[in-house]
N, C-alpha and C. Protein backbone atom coordinates (compact mmCIF):
# COMPACT_ATOMS: atom_id res chain seq x y z
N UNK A 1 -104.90 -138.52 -48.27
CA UNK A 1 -105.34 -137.14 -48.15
C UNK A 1 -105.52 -136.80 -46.67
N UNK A 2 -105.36 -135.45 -46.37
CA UNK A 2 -105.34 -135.33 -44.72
C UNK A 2 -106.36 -135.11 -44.77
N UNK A 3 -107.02 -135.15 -43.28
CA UNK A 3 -108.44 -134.75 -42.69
C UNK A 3 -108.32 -133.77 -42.27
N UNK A 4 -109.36 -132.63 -42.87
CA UNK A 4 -109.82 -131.38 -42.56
C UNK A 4 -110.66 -131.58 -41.35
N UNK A 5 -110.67 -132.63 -40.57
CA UNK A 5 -111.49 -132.38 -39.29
C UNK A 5 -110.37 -132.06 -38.23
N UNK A 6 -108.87 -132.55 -38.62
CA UNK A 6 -107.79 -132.39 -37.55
C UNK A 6 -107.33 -131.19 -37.59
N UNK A 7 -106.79 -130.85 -36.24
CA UNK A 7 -106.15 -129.57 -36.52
C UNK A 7 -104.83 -129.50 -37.06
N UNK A 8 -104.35 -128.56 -37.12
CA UNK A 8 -102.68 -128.22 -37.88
C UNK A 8 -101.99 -128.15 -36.98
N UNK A 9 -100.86 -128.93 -36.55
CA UNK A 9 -100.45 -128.82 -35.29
C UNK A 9 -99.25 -128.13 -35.27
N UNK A 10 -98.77 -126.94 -34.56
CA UNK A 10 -97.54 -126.04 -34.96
C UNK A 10 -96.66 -125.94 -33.57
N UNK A 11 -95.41 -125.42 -33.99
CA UNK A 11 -94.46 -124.86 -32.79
C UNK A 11 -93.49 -123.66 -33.07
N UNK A 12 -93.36 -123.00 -31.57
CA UNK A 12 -93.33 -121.93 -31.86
C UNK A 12 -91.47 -122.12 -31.41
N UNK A 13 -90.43 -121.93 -32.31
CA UNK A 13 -88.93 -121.63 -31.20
C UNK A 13 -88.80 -119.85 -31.07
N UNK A 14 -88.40 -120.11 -30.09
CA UNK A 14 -88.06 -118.63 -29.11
C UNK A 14 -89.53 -118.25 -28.08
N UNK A 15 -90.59 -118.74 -28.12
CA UNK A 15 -91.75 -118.79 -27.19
C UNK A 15 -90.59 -118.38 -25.68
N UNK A 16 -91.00 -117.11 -25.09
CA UNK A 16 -90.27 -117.18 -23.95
C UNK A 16 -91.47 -116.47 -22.49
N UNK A 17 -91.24 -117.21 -21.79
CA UNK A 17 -92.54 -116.84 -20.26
C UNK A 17 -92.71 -115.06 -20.02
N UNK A 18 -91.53 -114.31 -20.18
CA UNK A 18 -91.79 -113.51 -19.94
C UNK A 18 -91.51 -112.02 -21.41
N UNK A 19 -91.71 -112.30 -22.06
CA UNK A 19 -92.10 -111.47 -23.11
C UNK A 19 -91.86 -111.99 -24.22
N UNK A 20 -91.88 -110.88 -25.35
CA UNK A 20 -91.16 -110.72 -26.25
C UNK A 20 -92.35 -111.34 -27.33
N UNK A 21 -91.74 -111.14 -29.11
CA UNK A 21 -92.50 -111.16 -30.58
C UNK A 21 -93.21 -112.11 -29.99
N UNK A 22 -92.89 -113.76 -30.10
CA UNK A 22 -93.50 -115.07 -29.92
C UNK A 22 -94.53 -114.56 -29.52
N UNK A 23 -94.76 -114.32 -27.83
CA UNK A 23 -95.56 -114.12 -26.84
C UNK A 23 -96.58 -113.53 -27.25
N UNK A 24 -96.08 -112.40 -27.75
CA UNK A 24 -96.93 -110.91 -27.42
C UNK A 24 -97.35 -110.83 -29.31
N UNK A 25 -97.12 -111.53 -30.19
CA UNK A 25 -97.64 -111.11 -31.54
C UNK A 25 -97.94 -112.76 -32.36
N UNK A 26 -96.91 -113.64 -32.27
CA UNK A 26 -97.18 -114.63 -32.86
C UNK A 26 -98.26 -115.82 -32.42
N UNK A 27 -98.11 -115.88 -31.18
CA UNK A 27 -99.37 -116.92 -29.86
C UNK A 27 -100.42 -116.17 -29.99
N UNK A 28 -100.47 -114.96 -29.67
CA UNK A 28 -102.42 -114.81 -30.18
C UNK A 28 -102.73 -114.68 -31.94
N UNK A 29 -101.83 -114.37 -32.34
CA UNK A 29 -102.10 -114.88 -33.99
C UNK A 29 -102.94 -116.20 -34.61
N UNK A 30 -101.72 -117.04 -33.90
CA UNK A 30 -102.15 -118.61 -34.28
C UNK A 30 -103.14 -118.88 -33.80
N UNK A 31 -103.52 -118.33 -31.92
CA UNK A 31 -104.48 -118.88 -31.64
C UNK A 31 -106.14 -118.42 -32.44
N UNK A 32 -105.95 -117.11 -32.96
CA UNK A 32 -107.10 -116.69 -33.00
C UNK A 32 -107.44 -117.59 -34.89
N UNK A 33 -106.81 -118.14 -35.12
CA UNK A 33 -107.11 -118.93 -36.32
C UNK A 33 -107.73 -120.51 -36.35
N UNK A 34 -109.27 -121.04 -36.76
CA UNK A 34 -109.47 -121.68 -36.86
C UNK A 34 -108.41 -122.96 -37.26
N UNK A 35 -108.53 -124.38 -36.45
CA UNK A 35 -107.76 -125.14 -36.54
C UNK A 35 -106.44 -125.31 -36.56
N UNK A 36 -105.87 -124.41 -35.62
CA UNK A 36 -104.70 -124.64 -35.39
C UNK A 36 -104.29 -124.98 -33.89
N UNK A 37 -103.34 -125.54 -33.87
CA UNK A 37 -103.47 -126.44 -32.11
C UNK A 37 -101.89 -126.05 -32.10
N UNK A 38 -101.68 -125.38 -30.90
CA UNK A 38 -99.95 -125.03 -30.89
C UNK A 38 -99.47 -126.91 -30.09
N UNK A 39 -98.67 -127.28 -30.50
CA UNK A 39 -97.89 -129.15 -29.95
C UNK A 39 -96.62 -128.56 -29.64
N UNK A 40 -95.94 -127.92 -29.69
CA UNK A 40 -94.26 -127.88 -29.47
C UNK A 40 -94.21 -126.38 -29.30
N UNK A 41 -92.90 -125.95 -28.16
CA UNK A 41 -92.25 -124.83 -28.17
C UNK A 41 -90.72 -124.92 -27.66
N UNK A 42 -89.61 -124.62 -28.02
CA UNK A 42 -88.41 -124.27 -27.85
C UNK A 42 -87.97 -122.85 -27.05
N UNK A 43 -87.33 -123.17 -26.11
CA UNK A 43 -86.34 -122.51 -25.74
C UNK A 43 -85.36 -122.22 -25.41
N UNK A 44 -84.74 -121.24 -24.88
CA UNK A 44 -82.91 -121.31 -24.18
C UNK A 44 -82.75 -122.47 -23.27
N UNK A 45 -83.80 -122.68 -22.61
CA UNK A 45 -83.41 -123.59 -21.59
C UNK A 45 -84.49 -124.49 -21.50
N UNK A 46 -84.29 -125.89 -20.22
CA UNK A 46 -85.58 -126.40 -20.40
C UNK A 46 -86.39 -125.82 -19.16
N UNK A 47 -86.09 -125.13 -18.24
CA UNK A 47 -86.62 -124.27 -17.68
C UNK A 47 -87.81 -123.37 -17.96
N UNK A 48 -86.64 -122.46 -19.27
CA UNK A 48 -87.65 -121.74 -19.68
C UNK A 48 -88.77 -122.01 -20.55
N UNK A 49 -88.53 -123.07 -21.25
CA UNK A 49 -89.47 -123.88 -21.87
C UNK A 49 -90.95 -124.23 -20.78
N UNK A 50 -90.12 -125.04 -20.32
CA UNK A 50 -91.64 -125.19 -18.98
C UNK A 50 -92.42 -124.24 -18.71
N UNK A 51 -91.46 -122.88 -18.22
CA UNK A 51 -92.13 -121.75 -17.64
C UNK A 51 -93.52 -121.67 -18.78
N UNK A 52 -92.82 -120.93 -19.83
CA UNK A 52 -93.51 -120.79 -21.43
C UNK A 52 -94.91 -121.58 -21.68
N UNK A 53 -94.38 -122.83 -21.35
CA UNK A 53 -95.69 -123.80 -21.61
C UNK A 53 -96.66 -123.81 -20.72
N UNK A 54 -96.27 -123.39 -19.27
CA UNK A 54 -97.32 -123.05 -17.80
C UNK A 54 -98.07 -121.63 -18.53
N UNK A 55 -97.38 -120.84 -18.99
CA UNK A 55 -97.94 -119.54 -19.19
C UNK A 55 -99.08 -119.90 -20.60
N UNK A 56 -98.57 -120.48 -21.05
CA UNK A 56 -99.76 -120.84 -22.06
C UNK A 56 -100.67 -121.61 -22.06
């Protein structure tokens, strides 16, 4: 059985540094929900990935 003390660990693909749905509707969604921990994000590049992950 899992432990309800851990969080749910999620990822977001298309998360991009400078806008867009991900950013601007889905990341404060998740965050504002008890026990959830964002672990992974995808993007076009690994660039932009980095950027993405600095911004968050």
């Amino acid at each position: 059985m899992p432990d309800p003390r851990k969080p749910i660990g999620v990822g977001i693909v298309g998360l991009s540094a400078t806008g867009g749905r991900a950013a601007g509707a889905h990341l404060p969604a998740l965050s504002a929900v008890e026990g959830i921990e964002l672990r992974a994000l995808a993007a076009s590049s690994e660039a932009s990935a980095q950027a993405a992950g600095a911004a968050v």
